[in-house]
C-alpha atoms as a PDB file:
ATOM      1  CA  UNK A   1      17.529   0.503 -56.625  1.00  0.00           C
ATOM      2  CA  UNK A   2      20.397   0.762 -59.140  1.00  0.00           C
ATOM      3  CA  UNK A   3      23.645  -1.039 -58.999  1.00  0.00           C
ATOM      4  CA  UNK A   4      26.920   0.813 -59.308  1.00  0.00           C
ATOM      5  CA  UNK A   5      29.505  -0.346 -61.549  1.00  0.00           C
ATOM      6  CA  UNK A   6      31.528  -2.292 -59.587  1.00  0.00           C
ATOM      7  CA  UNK A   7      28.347  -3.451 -57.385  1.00  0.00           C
ATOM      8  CA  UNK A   8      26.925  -5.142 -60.540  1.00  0.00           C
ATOM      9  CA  UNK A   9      30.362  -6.932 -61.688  1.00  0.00           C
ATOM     10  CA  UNK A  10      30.823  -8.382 -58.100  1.00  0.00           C
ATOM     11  CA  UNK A  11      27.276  -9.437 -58.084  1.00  0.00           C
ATOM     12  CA  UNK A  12      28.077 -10.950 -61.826  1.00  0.00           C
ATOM     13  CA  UNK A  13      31.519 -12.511 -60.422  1.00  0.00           C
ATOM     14  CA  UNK A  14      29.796 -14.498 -57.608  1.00  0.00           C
ATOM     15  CA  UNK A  15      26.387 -15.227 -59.598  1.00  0.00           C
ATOM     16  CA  UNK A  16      28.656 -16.883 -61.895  1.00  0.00           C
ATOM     17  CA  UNK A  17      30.184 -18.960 -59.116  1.00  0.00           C
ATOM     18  CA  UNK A  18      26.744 -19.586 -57.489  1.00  0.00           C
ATOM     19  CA  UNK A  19      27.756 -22.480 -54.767  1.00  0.00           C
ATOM     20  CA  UNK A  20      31.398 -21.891 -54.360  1.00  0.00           C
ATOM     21  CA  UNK A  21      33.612 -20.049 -52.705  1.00  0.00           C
ATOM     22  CA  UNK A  22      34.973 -16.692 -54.562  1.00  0.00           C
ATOM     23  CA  UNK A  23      38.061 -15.397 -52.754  1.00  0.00           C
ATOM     24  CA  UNK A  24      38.866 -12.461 -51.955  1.00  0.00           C
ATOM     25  CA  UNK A  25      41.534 -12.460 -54.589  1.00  0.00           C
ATOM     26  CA  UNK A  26      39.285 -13.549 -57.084  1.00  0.00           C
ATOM     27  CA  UNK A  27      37.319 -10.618 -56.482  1.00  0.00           C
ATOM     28  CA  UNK A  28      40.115  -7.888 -56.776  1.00  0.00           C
ATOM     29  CA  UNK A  29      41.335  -9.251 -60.118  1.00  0.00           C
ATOM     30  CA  UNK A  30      37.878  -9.741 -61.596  1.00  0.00           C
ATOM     31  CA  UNK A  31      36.275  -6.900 -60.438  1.00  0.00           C
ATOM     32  CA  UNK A  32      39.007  -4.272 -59.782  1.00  0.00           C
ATOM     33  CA  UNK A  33      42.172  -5.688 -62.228  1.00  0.00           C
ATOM     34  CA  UNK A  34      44.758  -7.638 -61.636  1.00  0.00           C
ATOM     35  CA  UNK A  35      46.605  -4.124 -61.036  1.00  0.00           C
ATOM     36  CA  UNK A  36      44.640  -2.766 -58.014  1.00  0.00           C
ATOM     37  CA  UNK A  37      46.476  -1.944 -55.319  1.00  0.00           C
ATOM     38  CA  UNK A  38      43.814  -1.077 -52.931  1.00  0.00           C
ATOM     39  CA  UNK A  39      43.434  -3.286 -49.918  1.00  0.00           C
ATOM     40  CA  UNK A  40      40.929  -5.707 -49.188  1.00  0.00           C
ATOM     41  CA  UNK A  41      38.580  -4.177 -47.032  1.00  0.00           C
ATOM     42  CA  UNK A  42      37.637  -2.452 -50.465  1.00  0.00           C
ATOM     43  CA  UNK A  43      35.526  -5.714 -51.366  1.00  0.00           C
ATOM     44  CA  UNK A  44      33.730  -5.974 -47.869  1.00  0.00           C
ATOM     45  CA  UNK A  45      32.819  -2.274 -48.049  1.00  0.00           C
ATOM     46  CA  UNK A  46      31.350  -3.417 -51.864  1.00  0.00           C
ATOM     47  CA  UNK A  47      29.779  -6.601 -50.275  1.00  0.00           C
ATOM     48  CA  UNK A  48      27.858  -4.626 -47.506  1.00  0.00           C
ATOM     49  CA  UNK A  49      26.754  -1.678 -49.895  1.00  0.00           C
ATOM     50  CA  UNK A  50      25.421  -4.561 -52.334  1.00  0.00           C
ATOM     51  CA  UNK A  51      23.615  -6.104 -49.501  1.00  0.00           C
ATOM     52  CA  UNK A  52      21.843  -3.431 -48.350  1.00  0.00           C
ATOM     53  CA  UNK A  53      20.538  -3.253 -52.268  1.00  0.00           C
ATOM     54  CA  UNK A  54      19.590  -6.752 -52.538  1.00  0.00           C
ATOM     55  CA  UNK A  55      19.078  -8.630 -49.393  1.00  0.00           C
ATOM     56  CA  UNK A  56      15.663  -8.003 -47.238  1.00  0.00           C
ATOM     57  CA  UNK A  57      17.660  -7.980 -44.154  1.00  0.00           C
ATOM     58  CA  UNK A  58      21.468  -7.291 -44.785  1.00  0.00           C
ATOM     59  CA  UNK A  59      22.541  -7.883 -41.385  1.00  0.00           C
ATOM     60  CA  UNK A  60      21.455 -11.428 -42.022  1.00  0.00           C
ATOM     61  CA  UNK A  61      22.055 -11.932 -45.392  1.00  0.00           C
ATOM     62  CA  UNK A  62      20.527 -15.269 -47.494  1.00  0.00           C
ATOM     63  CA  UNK A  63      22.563 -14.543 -51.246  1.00  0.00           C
ATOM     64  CA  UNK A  64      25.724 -13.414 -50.258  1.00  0.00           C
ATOM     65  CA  UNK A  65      27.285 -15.210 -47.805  1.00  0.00           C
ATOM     66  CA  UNK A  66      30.302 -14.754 -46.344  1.00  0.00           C
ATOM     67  CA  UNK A  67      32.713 -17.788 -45.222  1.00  0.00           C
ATOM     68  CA  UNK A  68      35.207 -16.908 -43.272  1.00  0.00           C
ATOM     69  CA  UNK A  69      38.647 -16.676 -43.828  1.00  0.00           C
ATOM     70  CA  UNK A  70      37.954 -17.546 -47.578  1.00  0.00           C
ATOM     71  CA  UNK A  71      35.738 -15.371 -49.278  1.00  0.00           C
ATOM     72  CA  UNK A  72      32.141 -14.541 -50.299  1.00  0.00           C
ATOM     73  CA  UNK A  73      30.005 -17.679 -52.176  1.00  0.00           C
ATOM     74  CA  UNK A  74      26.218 -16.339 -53.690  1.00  0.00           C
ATOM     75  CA  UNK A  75      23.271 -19.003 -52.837  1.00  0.00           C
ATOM     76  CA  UNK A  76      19.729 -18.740 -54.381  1.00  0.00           C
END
């Protein structure tokens, strides 16, 4: 299944960072701009539609893992 856009870049973003913890500010200005003014549940909406494309059960994901009250981190 294809990526969209903004799917692939956040999957770049925290591939890149593969181990540590990518805020949720990281995200917006690396994915969306340092100019976005959207709100944050943007990037969870973007994490769940990229799970369901690369995980084999998104409801318990093993790449993209969220840690709470800090961000997303991407493990192998």
């Amino acid at each position: 299944m294809a990526l969209a856009p903004k799917e692939f870049r956040l999957l770049h973003v925290l591939m890149e960072n593969r181990g540590r913890i990518v805020t949720r500010q990281m995200l917006l200005e690396k994915v969306w701009g340092y100019d976005f003014e959207g709100e944050h549940q943007t990037i969870s909406v973007h994490v769940r539609w990229l799970r369901e494309k690369i995980e084999i059960d998104p409801n318990n994901p093993r790449h993209i893992i969220t840690v709470r009250s800090r961000g997303y981190m991407f493990r192998e």
